[in-house]
C-alpha atoms as a PDB file:
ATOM      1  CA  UNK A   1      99.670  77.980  96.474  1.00  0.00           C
ATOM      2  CA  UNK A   2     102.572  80.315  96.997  1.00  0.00           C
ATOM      3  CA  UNK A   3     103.626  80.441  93.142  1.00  0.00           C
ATOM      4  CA  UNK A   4     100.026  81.462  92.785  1.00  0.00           C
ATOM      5  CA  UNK A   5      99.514  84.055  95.235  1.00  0.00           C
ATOM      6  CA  UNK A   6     103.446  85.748  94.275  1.00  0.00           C
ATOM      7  CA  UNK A   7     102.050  85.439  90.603  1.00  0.00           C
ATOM      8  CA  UNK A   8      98.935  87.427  91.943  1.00  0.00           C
ATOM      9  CA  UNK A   9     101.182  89.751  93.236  1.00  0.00           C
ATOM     10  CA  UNK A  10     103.411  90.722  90.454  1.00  0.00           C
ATOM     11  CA  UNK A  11     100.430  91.109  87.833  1.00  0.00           C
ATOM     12  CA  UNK A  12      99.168  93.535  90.986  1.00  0.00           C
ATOM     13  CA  UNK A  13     102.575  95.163  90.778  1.00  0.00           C
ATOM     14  CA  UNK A  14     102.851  95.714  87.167  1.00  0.00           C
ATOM     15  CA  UNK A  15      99.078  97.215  87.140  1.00  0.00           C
ATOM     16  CA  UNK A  16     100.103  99.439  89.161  1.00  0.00           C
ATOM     17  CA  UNK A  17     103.406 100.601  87.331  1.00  0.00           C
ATOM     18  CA  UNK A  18     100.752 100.908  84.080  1.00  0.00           C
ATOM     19  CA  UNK A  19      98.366 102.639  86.521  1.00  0.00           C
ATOM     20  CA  UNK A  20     101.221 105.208  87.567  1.00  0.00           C
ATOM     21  CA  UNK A  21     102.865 105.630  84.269  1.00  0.00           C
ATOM     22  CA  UNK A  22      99.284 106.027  82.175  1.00  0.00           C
ATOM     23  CA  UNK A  23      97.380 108.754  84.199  1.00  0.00           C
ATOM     24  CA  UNK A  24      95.237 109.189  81.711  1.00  0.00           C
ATOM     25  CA  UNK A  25      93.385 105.491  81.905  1.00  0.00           C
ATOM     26  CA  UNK A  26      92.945 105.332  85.653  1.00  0.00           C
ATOM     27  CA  UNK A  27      89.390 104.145  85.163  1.00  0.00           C
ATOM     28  CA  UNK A  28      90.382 101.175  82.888  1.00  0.00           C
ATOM     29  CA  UNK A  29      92.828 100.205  85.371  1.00  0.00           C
ATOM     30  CA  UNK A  30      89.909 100.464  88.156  1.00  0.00           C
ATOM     31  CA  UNK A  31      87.423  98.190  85.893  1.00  0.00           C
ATOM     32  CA  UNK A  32      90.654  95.508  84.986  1.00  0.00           C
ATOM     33  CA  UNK A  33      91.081  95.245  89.072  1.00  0.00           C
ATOM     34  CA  UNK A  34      87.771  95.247  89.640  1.00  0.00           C
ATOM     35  CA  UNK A  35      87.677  92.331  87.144  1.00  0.00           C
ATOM     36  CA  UNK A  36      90.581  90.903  88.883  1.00  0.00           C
ATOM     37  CA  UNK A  37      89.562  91.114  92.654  1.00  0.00           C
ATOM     38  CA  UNK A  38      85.951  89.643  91.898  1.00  0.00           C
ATOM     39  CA  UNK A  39      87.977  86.866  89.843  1.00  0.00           C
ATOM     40  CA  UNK A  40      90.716  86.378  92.543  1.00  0.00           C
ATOM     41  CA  UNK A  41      87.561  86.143  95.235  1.00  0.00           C
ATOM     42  CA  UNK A  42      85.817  83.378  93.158  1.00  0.00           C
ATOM     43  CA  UNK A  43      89.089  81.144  93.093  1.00  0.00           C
ATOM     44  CA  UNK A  44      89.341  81.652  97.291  1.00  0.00           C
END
């Protein structure tokens, strides 16, 4: 469970580097967590 939720964490963490380092796509980066919240609520 904790490999999972540290994996969760790092793809958070390097979504936000892209995020920060492409200001230009903020609203692809919005739908992708979208995508990946809804997804990470399912598995819970």
């Amino acid at each position: 469970m904790m490999s999972k939720f540290r994996r969760n964490m790092a793809f958070l963490f390097i979504c936000n580097k892209i995020r920060f380092s492409l200001p230009w796509v903020p609203f692809m980066t919005d739908i992708v967590m979208n995508g990946i919240g809804r997804a990470m609520l399912i598995e819970v």
